[in-house]
Protein backbone atom coordinates (compact mmCIF):
# COMPACT_ATOMS: atom_id res chain seq x y z
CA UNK A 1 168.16 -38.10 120.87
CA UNK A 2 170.38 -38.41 123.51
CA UNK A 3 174.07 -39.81 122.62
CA UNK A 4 177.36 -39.28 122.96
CA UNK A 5 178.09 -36.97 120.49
CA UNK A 6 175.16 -34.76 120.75
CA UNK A 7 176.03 -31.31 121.71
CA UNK A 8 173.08 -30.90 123.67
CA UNK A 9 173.82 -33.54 126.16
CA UNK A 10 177.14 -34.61 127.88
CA UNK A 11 177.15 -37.65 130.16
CA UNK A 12 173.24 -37.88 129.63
CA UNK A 13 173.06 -34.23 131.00
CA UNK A 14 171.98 -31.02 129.09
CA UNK A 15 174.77 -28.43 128.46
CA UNK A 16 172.32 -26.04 127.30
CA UNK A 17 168.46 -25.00 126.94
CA UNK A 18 166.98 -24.10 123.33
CA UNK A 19 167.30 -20.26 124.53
CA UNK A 20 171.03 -20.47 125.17
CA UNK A 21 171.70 -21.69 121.83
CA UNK A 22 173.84 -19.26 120.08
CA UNK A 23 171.50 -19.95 116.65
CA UNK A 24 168.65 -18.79 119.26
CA UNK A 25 170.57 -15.91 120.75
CA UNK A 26 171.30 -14.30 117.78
CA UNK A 27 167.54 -14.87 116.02
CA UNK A 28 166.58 -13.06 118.99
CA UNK A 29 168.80 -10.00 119.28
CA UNK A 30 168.30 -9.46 115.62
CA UNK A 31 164.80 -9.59 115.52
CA UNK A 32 165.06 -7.43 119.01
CA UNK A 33 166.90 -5.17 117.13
CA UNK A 34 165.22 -4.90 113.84
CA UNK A 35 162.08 -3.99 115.78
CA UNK A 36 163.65 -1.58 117.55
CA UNK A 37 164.81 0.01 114.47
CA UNK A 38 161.09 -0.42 113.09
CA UNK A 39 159.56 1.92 115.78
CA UNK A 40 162.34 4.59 115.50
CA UNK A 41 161.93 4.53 111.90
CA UNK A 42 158.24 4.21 111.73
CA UNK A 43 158.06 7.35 113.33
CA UNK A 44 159.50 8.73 110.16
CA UNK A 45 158.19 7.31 107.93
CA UNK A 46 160.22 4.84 106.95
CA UNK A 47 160.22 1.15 107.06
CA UNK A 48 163.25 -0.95 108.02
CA UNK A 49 166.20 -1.45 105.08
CA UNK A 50 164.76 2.08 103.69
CA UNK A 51 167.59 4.09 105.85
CA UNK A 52 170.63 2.09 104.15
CA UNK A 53 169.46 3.02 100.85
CA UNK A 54 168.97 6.89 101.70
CA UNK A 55 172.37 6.46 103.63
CA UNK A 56 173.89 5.22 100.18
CA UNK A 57 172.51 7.92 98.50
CA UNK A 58 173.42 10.37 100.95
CA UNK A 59 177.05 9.91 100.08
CA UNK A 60 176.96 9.85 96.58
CA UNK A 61 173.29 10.75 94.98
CA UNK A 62 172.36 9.49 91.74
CA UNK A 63 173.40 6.13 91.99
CA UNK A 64 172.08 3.76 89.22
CA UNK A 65 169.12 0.99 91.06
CA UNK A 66 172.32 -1.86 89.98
CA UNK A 67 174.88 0.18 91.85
CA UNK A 68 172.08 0.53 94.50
CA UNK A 69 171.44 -3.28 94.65
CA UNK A 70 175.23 -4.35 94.44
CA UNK A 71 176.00 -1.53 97.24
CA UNK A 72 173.21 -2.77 100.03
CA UNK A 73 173.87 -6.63 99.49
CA UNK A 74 169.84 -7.39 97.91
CA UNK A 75 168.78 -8.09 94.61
CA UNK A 76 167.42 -6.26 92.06
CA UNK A 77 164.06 -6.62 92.65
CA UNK A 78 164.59 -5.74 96.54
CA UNK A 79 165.71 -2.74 95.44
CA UNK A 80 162.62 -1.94 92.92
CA UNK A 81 160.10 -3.06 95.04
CA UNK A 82 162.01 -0.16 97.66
CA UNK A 83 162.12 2.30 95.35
CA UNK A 84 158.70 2.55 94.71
CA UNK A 85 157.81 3.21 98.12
CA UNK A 86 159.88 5.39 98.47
CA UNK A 87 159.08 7.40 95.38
CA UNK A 88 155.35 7.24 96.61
CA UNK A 89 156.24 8.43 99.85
CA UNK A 90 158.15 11.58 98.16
CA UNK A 91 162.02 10.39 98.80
CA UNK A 92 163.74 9.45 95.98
CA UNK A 93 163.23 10.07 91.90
CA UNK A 94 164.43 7.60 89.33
CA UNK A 95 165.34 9.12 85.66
CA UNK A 96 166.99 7.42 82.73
CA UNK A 97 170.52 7.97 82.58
CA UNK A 98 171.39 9.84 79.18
CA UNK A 99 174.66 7.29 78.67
CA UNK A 100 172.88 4.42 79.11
CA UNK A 101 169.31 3.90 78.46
CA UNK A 102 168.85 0.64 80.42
CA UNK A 103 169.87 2.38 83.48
CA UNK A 104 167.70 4.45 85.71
CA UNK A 105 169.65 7.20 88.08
CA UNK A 106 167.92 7.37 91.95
CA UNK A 107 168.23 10.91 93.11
CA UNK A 108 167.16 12.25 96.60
CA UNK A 109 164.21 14.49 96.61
CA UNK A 110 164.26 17.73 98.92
CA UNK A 111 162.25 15.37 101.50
CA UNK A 112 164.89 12.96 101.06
CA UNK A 113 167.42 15.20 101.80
CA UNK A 114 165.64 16.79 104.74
CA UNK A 115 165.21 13.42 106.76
CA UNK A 116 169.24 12.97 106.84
CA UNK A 117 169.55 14.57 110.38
CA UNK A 118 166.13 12.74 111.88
CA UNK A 119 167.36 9.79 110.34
CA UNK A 120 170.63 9.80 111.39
CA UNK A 121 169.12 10.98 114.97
CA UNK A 122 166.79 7.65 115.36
CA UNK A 123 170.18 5.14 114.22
CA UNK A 124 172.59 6.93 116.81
CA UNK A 125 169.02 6.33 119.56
CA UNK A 126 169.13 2.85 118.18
CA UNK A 127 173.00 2.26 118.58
CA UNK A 128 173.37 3.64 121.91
CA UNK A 129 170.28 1.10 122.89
CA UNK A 130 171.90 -1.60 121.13
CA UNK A 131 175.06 -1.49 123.29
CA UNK A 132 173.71 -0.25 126.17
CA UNK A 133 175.36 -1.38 129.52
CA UNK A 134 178.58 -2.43 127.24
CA UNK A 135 182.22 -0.89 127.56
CA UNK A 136 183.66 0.62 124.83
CA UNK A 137 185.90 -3.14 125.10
CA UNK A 138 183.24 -5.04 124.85
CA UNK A 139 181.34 -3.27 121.85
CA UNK A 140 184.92 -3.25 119.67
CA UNK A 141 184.89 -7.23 120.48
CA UNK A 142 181.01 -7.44 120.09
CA UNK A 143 181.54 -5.88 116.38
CA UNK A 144 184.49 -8.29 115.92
CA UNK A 145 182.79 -11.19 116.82
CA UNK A 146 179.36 -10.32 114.49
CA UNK A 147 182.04 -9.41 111.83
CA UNK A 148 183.21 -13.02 111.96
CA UNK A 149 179.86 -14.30 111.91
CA UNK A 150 179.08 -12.66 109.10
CA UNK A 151 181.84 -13.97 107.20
CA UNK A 152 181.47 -17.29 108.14
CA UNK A 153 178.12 -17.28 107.08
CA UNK A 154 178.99 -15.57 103.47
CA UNK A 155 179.12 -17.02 100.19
């Protein structure tokens, strides 16, 4: 539909192709970019979205799967569903919490705690990829400008 008031077209004209779309841009550097992160952390074993969690418990272990949940931005059942891969693949433990019996505590296991520096090794690998070819001005506006995104797009 060609009109007027179409963004696409101006005068009749296309402004822009389906790939220069910023909705198509950023579908593309975040899938580019969550692959990326799939490889690195393939090679360790982990799949994508696993990292954050360790990450959360690497600051404070023990966290309740709620706290867990409330802490990554995913629901419950996100974080369940994590957890026990992660538990088969030897990472985490979950125990009840003696104050509160509805809760279960997440605790690192030694192989949890041994993948920090690996881990930490493959996000700096994917960071420096990420921003690649940018200036330390144009990252600081890059992270300014997805920040705003990201708000604009929250509840």
């Amino acid at each position: 539909m060609q009109s007027g008031t179409d963004p696409w077209f101006v005068g009749g004209v296309a402004t822009r192709t389906p790939r220069s779309d910023v909705n198509q841009v950023l579908v593309r550097a975040a899938r580019a970019h969550r692959g990326e992160a799939a490889r690195l952390l393939g090679g360790l074993g982990l799949h994508p979205g696993q990292e954050a969690l360790l990450q959360v418990l690497w600051e404070r272990d023990g966290r309740t799967q709620a706290e867990l949940a409330r802490e990554l931005g995913v629901e419950a059942p996100t974080v369940t569903k994590m957890l026990q891969r992660m538990e088969q693949a030897d990472l985490v433990e979950r125990s009840g919490d003696p104050q509160d019996r509805r809760a279960l505590r997440v605790r690192l296991t030694t192989r949890g705690k041994r993948l920090r520096p690996r881990v930490e090794r493959a996000l700096a690998e994917l960071r420096s990829r990420t921003v690649a070819g940018l200036s330390a001005r144009e990252q600081a506006q890059l992270r300014a400008l997805l920040a705003r995104v990201a708000e604009n797009l929250s509840d």
